[in-house]
C-alpha atoms as a PDB file:
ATOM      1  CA  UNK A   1      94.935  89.513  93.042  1.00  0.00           C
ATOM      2  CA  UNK A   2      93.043  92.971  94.079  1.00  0.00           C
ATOM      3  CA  UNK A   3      90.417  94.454  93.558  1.00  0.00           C
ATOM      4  CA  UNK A   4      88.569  97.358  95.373  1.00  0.00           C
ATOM      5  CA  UNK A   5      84.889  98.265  93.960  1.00  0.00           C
ATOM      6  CA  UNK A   6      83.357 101.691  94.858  1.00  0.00           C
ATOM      7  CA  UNK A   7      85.598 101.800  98.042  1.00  0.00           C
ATOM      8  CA  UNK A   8      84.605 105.311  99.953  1.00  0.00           C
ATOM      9  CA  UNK A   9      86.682 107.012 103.123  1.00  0.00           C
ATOM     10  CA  UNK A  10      86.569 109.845 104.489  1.00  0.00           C
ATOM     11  CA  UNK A  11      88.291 111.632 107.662  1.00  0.00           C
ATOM     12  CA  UNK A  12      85.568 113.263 110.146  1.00  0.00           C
ATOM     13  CA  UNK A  13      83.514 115.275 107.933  1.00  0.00           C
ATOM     14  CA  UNK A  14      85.801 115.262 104.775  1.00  0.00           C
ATOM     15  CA  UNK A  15      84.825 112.851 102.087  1.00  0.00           C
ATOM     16  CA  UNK A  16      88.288 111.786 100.691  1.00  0.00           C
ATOM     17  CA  UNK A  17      87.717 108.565  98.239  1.00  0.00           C
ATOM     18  CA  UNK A  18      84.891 108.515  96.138  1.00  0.00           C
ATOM     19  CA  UNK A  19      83.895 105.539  94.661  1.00  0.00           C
ATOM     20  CA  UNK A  20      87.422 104.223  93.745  1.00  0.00           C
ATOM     21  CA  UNK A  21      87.718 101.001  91.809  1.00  0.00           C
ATOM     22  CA  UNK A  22      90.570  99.649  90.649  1.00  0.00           C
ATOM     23  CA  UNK A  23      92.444  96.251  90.425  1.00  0.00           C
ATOM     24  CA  UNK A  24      95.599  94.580  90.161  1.00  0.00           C
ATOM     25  CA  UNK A  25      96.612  91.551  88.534  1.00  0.00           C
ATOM     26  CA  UNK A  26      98.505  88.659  89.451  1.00  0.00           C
ATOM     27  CA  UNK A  27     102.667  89.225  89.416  1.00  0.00           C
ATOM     28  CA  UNK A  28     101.686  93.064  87.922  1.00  0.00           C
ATOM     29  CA  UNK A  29     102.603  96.222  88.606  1.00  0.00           C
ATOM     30  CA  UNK A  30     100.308  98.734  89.135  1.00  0.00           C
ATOM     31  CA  UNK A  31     100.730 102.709  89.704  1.00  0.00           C
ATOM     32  CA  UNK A  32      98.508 105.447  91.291  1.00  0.00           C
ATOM     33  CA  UNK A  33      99.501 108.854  89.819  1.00  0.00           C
ATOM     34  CA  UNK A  34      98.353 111.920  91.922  1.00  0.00           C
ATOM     35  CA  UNK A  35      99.274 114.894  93.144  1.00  0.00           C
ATOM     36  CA  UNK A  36      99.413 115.567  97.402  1.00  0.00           C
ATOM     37  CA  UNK A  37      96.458 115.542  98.941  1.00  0.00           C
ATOM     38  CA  UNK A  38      94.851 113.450  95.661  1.00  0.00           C
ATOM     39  CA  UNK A  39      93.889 110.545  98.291  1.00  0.00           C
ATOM     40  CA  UNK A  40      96.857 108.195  97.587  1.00  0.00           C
ATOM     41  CA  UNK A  41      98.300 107.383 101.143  1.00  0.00           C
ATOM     42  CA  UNK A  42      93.916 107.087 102.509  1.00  0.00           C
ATOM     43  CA  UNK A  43      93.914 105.119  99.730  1.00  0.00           C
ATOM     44  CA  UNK A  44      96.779 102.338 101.050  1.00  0.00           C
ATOM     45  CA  UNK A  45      96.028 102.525 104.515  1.00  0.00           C
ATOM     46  CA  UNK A  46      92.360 101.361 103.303  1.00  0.00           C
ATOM     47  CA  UNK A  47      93.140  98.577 101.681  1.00  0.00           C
ATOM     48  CA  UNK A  48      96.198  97.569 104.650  1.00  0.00           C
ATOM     49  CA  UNK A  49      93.572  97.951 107.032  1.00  0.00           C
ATOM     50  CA  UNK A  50      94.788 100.454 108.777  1.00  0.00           C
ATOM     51  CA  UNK A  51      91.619 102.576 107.953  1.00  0.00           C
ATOM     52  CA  UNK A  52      88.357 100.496 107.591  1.00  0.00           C
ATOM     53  CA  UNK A  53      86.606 101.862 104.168  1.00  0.00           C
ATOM     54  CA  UNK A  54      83.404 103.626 104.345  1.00  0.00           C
ATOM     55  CA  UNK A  55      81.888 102.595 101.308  1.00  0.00           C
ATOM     56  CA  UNK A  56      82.263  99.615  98.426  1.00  0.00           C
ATOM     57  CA  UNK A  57      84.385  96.465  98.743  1.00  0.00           C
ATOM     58  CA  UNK A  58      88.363  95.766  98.934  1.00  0.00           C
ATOM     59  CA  UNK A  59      88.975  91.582  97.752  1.00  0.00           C
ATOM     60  CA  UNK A  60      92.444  89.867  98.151  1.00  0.00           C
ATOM     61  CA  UNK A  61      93.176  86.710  96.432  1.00  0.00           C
ATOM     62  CA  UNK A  62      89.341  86.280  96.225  1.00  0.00           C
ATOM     63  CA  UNK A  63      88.653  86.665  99.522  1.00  0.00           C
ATOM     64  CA  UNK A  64      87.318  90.284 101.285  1.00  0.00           C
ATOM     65  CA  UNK A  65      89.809  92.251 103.627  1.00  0.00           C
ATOM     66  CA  UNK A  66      87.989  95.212 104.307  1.00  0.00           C
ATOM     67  CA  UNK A  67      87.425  95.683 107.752  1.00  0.00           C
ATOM     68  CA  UNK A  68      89.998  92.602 109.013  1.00  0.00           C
ATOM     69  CA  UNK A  69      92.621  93.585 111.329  1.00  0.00           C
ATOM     70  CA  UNK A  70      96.065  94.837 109.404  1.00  0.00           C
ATOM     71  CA  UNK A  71      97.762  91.694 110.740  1.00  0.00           C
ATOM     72  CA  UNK A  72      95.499  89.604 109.501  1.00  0.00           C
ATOM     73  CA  UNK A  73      95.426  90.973 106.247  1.00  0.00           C
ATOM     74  CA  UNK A  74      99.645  90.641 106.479  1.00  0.00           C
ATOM     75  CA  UNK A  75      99.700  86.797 107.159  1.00  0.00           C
ATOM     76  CA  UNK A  76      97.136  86.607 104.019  1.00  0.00           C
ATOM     77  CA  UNK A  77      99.896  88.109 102.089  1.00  0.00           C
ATOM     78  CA  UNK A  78      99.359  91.287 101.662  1.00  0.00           C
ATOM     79  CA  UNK A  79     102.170  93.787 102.791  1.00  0.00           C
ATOM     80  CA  UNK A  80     102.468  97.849 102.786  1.00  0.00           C
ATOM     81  CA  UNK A  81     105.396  99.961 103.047  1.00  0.00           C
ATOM     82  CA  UNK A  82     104.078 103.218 104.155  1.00  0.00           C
ATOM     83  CA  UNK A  83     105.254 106.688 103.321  1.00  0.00           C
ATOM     84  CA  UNK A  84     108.254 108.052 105.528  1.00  0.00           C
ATOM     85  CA  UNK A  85     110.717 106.077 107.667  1.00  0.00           C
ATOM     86  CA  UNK A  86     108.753 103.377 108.430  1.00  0.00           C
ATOM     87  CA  UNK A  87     110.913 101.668 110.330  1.00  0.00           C
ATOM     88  CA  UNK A  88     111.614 100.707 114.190  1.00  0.00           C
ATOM     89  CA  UNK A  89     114.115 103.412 114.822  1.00  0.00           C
ATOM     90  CA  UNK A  90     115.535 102.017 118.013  1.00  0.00           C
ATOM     91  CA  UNK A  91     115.971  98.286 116.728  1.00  0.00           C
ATOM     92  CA  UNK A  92     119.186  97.255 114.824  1.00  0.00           C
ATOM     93  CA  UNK A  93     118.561  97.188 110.806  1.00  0.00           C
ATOM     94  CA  UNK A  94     119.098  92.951 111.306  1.00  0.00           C
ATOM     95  CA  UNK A  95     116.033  93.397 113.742  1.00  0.00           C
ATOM     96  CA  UNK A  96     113.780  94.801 111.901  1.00  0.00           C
ATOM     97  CA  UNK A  97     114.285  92.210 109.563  1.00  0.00           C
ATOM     98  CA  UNK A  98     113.203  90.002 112.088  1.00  0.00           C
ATOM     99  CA  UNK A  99     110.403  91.790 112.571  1.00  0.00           C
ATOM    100  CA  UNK A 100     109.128  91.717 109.307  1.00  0.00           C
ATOM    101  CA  UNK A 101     108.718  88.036 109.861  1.00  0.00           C
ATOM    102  CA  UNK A 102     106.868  88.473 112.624  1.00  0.00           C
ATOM    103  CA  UNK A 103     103.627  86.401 110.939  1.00  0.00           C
ATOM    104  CA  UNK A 104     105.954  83.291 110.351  1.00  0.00           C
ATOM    105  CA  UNK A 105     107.219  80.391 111.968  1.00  0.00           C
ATOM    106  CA  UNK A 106     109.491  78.735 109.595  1.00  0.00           C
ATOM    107  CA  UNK A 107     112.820  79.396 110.752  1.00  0.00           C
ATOM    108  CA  UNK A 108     115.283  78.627 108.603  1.00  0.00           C
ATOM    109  CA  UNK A 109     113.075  79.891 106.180  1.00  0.00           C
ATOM    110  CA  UNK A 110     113.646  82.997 108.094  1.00  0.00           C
ATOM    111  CA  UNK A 111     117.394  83.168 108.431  1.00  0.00           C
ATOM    112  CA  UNK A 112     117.383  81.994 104.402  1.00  0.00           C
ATOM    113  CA  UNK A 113     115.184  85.483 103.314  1.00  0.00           C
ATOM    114  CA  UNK A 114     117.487  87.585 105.775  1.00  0.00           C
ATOM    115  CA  UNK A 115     120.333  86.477 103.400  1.00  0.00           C
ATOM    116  CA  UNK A 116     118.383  86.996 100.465  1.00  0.00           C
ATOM    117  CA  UNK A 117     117.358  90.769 101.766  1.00  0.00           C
ATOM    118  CA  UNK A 118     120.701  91.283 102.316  1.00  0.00           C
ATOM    119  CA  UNK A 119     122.221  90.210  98.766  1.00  0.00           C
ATOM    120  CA  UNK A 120     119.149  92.424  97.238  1.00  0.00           C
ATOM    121  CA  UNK A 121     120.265  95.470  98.900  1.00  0.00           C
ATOM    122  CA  UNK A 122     124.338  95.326  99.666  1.00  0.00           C
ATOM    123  CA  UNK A 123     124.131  98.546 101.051  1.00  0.00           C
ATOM    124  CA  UNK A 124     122.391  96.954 104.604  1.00  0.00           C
ATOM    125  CA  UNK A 125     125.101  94.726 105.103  1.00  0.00           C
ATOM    126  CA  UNK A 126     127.272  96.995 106.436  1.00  0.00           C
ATOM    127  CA  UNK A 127     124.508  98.363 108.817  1.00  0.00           C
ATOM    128  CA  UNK A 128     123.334  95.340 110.140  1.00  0.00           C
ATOM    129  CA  UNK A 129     124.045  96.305 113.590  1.00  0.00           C
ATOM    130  CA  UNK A 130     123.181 100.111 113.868  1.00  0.00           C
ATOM    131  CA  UNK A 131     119.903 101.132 114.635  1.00  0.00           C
ATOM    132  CA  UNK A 132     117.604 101.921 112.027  1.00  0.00           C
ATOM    133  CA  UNK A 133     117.273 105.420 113.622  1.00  0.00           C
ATOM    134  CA  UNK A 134     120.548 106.931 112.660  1.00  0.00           C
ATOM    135  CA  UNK A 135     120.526 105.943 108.988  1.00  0.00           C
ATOM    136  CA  UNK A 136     119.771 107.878 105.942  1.00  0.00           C
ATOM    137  CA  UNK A 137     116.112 107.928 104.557  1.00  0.00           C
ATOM    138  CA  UNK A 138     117.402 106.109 101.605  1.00  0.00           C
ATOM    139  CA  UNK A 139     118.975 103.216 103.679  1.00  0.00           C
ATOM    140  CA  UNK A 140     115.924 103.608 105.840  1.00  0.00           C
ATOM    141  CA  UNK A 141     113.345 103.211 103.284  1.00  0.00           C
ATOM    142  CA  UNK A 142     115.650 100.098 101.815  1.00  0.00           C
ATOM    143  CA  UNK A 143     114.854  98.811 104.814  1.00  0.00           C
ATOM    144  CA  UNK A 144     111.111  99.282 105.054  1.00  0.00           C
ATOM    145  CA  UNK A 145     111.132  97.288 101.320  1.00  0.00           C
ATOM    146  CA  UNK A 146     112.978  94.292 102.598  1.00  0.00           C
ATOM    147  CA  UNK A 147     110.810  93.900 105.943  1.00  0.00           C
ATOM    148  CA  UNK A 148     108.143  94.133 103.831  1.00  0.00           C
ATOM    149  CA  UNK A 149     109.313  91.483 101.705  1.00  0.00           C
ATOM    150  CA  UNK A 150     110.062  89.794 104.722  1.00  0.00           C
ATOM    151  CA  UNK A 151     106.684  88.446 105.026  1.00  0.00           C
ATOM    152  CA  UNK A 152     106.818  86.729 101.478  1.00  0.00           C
ATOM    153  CA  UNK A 153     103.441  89.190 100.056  1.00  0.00           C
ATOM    154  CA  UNK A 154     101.957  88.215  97.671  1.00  0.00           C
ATOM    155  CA  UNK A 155     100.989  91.809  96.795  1.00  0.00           C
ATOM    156  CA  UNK A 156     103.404  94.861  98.072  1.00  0.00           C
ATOM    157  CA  UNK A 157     102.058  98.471  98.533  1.00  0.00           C
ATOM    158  CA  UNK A 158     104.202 101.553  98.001  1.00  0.00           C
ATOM    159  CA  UNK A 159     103.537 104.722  99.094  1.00  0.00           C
ATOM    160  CA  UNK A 160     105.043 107.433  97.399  1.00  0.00           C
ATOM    161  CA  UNK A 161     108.574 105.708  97.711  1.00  0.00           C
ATOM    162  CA  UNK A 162     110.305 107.965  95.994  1.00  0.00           C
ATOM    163  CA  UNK A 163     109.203 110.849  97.689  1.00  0.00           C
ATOM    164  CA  UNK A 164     112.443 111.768  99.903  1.00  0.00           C
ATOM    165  CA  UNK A 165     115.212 110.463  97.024  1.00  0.00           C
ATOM    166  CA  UNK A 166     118.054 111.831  94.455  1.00  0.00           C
ATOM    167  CA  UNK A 167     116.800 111.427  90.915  1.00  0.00           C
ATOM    168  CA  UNK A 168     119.805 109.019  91.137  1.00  0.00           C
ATOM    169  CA  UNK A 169     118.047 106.875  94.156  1.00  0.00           C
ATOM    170  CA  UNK A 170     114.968 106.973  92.551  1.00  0.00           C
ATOM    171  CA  UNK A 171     116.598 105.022  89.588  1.00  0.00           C
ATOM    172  CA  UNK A 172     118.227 102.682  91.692  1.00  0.00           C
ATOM    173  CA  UNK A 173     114.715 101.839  93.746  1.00  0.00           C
ATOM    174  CA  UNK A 174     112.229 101.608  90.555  1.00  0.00           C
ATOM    175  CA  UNK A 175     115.290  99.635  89.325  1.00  0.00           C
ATOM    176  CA  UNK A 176     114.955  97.360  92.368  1.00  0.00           C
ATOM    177  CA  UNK A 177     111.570  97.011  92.294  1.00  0.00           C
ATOM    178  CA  UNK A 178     111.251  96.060  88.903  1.00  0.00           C
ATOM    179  CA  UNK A 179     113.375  93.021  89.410  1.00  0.00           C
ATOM    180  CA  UNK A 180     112.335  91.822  92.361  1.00  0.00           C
ATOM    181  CA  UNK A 181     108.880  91.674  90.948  1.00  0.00           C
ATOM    182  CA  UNK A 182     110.345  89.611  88.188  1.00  0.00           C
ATOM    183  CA  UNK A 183     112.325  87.154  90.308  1.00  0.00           C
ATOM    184  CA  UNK A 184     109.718  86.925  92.792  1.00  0.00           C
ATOM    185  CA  UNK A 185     106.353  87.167  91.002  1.00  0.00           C
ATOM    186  CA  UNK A 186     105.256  89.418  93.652  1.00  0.00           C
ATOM    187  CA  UNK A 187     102.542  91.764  92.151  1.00  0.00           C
ATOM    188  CA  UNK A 188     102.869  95.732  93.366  1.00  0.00           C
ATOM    189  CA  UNK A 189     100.672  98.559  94.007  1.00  0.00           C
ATOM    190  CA  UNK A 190     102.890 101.939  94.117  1.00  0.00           C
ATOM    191  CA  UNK A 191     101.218 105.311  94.468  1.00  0.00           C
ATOM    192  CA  UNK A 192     103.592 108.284  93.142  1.00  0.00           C
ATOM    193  CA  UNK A 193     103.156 111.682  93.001  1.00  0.00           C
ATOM    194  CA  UNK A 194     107.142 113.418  91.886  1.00  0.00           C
ATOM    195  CA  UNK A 195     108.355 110.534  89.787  1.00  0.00           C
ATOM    196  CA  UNK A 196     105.830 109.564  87.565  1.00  0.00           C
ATOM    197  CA  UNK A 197     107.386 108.860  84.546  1.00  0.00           C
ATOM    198  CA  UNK A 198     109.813 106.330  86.418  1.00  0.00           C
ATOM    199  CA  UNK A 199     106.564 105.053  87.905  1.00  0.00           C
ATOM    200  CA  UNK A 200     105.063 104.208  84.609  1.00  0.00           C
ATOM    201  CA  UNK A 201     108.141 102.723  83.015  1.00  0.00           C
ATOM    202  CA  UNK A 202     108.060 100.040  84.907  1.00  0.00           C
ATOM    203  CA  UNK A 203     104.208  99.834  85.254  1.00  0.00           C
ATOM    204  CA  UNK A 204     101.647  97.157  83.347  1.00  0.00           C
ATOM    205  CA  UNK A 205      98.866  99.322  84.269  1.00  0.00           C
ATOM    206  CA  UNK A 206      98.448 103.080  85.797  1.00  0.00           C
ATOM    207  CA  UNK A 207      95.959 105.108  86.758  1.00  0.00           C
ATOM    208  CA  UNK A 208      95.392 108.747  87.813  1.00  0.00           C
ATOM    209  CA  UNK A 209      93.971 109.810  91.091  1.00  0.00           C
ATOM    210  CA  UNK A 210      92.580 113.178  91.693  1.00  0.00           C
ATOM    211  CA  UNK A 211      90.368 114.581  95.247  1.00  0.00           C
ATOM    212  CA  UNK A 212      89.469 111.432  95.807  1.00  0.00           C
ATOM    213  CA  UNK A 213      88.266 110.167  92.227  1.00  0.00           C
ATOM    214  CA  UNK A 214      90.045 107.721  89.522  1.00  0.00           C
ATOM    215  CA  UNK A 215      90.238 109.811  86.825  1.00  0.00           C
ATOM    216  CA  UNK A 216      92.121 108.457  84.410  1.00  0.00           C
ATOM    217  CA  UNK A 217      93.355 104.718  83.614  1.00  0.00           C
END
């Protein structure tokens, strides 16, 4: 459903993905094992669109996304749940759901995948109302994942999700992800860099990123 041939980026001067290639398959899971500063969040925001790549070729679904706008590249199917609290901190937690339908127009589809976002993660349901703001990263990046999902991707990116979590959270999310992928058939791309071993127990594929370079698959 991916695949990104000899993609290059670099900030200013600093060359900080050389020559990356990698893929991910249909309804897989795929990890991206590195350590900070490896090139894993560049990496994401290249592929989203957020950063147009320098160098090589990014393909969704057959069809090339590098250098389309980041909403385009949504409504294709493609959505990315960035690293930190990526959420709209003044907007009630039931809002940002909204939000993260913002590329649709099926409305009862809508209101349907609110419900189902909400029996995924119980824990929302009693913070429906609040703004996303005040809760805890762990309810916040619970959150991020079920706007994201919002948007019915085909393919979900994960940046270091684990990052700010318990060892007990981080259970509970690789947990989560793992069957939602199975329900849903959605295929996922999650960079990691503290739990990698939880990473790869629920991976069908890793690899290893280091300064920039795949290093190891």
């Amino acid at each position: 459903v991916l695949q990104l041939q000899d993609v290059a980026q670099r900030y200013g001067w600093a060359n900080v993905l050389h020559g990356v290639t990698l893929q991910v398959r249909r309804g897989e899971i795929a990890v991206v094992l590195g350590t900070q500063g490896a090139g894993k969040t560049t990496l994401l925001k290249t592929i989203s669109g957020m950063l147009p790549p320098q160098g090589g070729s990014v393909t969704f679904k057959g069809e090339p996304i590098d250098g389309s706008d980041p909403s385009q590249i949504v409504a294709h199917g493609l959505s990315h749940v960035a690293q930190g609290r990526a959420v709209f901190a003044h907007l009630s937690a039931q809002d940002n759901l909204r939000m993260g339908a913002y590329t649709r127009t099926d409305d009862d589809g809508v209101a349907q995948d609110m419900d189902a976002m909400v029996r995924y993660f119980p824990v929302l349901r009693n913070c429906a109302d609040r703004p996303a703001g005040g809760l805890s990263a762990y309810l916040q990046l619970l959150l991020a994942l079920a706007c994201a999902l919002m948007a019915k991707p085909d393919l979900l990116l994960l940046d270091d999700p684990a990052s700010v979590l318990t060892p007990v959270q981080s259970a509970e999310l690789f947990e989560r992800l793992i069957q939602i992928n199975r329900k849903r058939g959605i295929a996922m791309l999650i960079t990691e860099g503290d739990h990698t071993s939880q990473a790869l127990a629920i991976a069908d594929y890793g690899y290893v990123l280091d300064k920039g370079r795949i290093v190891l698959e």
